[in-house]
N, C-alpha and C. Protein backbone atom coordinates (compact mmCIF):
# COMPACT_ATOMS: atom_id res chain seq x y z
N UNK A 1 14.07 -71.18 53.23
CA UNK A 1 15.29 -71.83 52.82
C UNK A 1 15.43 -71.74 51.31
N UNK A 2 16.76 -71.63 50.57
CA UNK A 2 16.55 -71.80 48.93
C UNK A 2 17.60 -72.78 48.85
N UNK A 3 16.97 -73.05 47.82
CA UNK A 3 18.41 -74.58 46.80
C UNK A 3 19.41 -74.06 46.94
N UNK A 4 20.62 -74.93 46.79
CA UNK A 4 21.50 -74.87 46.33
C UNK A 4 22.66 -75.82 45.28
N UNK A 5 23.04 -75.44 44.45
CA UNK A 5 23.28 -76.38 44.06
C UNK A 5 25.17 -76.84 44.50
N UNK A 6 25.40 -77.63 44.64
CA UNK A 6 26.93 -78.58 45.17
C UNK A 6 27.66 -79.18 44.29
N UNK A 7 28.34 -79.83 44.22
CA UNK A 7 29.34 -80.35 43.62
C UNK A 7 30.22 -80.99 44.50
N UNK A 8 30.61 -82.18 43.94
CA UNK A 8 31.71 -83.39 45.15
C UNK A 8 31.32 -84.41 44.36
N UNK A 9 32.49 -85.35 45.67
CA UNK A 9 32.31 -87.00 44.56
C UNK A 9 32.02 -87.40 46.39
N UNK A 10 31.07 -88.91 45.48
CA UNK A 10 30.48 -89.42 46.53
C UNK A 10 30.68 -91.36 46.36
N UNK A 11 31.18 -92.10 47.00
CA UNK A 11 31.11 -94.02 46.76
C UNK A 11 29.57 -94.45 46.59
N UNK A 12 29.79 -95.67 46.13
CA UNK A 12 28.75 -95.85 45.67
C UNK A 12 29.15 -97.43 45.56
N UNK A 13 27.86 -98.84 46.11
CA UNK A 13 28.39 -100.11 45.85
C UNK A 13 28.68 -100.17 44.03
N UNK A 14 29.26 -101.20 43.73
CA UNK A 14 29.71 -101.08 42.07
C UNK A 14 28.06 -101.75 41.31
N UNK A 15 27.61 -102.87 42.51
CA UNK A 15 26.62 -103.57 41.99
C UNK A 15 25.08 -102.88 41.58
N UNK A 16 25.36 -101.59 41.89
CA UNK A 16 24.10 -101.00 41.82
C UNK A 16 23.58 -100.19 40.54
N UNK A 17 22.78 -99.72 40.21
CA UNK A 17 22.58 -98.31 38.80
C UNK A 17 20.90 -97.93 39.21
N UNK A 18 20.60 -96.85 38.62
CA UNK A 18 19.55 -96.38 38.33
C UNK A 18 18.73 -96.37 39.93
N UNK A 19 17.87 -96.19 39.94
CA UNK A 19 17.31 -95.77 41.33
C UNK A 19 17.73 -96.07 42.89
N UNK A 20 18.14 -96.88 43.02
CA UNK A 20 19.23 -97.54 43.83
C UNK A 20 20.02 -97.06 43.82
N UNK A 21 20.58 -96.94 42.49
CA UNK A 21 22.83 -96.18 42.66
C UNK A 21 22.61 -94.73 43.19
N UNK A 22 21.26 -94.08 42.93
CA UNK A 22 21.03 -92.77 42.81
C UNK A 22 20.57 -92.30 44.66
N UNK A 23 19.91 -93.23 45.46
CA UNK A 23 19.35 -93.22 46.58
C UNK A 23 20.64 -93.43 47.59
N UNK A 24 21.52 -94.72 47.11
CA UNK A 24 22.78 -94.56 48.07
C UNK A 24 23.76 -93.40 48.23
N UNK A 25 23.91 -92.90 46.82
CA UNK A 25 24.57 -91.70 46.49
C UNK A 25 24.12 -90.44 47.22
N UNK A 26 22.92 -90.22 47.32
CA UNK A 26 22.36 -89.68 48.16
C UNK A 26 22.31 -89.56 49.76
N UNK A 27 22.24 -90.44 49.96
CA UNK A 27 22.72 -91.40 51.64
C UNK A 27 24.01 -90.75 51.77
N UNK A 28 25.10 -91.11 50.80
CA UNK A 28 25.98 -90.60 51.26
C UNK A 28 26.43 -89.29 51.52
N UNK A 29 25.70 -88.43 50.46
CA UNK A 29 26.23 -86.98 50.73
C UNK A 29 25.39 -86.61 51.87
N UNK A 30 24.19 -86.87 52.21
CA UNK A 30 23.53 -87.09 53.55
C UNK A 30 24.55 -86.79 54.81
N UNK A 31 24.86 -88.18 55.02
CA UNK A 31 26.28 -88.49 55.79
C UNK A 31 27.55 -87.47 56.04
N UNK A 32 27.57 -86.94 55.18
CA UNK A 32 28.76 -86.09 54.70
C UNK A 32 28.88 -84.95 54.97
N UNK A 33 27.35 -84.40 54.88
CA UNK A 33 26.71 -83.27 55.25
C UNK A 33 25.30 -83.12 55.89
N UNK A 34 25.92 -83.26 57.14
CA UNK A 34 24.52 -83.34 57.83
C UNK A 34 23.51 -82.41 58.24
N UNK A 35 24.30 -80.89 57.98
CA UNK A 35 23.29 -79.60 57.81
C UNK A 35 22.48 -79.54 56.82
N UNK A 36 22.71 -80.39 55.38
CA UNK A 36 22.05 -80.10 54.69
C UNK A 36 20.69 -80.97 54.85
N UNK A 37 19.53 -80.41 53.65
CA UNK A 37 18.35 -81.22 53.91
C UNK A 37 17.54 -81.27 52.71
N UNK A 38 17.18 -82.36 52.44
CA UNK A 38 16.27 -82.77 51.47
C UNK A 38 17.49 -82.51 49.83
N UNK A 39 18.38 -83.61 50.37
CA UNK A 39 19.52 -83.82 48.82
C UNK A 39 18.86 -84.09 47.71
N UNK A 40 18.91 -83.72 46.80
CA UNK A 40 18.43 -84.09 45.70
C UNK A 40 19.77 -84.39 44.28
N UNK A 41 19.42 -85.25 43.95
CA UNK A 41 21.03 -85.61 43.19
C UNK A 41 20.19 -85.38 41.85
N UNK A 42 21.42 -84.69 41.38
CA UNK A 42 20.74 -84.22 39.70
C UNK A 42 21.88 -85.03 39.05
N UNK A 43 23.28 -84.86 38.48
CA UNK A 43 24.24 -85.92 37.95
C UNK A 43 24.87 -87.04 38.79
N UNK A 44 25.42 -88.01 38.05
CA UNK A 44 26.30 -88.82 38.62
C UNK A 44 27.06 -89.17 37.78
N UNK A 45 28.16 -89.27 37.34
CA UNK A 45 29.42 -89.47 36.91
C UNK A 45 30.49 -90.37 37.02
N UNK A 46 30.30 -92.27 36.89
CA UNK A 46 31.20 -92.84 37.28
C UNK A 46 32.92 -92.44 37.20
N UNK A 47 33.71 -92.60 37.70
CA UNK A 47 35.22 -92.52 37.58
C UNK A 47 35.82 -93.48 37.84
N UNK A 48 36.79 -93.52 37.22
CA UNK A 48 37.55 -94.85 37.22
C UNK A 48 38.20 -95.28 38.80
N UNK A 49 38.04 -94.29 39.69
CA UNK A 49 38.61 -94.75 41.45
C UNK A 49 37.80 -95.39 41.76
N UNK A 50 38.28 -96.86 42.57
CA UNK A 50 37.38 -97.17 43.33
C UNK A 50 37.77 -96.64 45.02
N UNK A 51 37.04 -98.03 45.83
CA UNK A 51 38.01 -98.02 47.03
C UNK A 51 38.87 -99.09 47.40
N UNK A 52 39.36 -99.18 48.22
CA UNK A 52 40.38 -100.11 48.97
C UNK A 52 40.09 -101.43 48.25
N UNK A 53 38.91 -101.97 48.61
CA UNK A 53 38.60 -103.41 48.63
C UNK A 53 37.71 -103.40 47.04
N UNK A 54 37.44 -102.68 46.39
CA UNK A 54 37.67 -102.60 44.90
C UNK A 54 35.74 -103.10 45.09
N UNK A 55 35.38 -102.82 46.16
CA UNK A 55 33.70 -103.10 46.15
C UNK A 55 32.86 -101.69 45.60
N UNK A 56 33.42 -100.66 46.26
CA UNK A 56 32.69 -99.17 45.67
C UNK A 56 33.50 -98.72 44.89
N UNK A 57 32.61 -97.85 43.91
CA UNK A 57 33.28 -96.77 42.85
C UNK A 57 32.74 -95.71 43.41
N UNK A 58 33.91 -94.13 42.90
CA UNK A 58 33.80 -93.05 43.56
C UNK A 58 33.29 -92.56 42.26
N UNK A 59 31.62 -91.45 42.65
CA UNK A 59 31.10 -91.25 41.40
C UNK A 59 31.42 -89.33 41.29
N UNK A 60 31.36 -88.45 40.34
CA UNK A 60 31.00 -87.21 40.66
C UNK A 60 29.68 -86.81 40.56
N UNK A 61 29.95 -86.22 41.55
CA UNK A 61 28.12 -85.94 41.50
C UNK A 61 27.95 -84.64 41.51
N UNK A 62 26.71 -84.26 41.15
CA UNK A 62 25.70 -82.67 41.35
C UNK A 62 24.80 -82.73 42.05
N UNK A 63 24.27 -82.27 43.07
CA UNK A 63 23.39 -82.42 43.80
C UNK A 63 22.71 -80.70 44.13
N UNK A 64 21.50 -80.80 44.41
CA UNK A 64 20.62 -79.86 44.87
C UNK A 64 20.76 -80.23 46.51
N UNK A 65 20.59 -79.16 47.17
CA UNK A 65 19.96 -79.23 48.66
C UNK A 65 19.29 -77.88 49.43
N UNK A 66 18.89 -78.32 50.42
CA UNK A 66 18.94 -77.04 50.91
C UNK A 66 19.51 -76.60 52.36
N UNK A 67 20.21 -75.35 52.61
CA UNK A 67 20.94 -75.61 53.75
C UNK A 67 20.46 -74.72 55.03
N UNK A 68 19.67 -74.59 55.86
CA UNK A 68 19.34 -74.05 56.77
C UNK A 68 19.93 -72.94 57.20
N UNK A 69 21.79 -73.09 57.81
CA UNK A 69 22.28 -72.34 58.27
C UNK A 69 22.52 -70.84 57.32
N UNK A 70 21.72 -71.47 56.14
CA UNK A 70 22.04 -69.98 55.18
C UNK A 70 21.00 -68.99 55.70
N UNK A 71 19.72 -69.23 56.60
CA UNK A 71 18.65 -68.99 56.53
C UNK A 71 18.18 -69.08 57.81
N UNK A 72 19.14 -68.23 58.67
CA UNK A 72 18.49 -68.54 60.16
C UNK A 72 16.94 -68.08 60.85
């Protein structure tokens, strides 16, 4: 399998930072993409969107992964 690296925005609770903000963020692109494996988040990028109920902020992120189906 080889890295790859991604790009997208991912929510995130507002109450969180640093190893925590970085593990949910993770979770989520998880979620998002479930072919991929072993996410590894290299940036995060708050932005001023949240969501609906003004509890998560939408962050941009960079992430490493790796994707199987490249590599049957």
């Amino acid at each position: 399998m080889s890295w790859t690296r991604y790009t997208g925005r991912a929510l995130a609770d507002i109450t969180l930072d640093g190893d925590a903000l970085h593990a949910e963020l993770e979770d989520r692109i998880r979620v998002g993409n479930p072919h991929l494996t072993d996410v590894r988040l290299e940036l995060a990028t708050a932005t001023e969107a949240f969501d609906a109920e003004r509890s998560r902020r939408w962050y941009d992120v960079i992430y490493l992964a790796e994707d199987p189906e490249d590599n049957p």
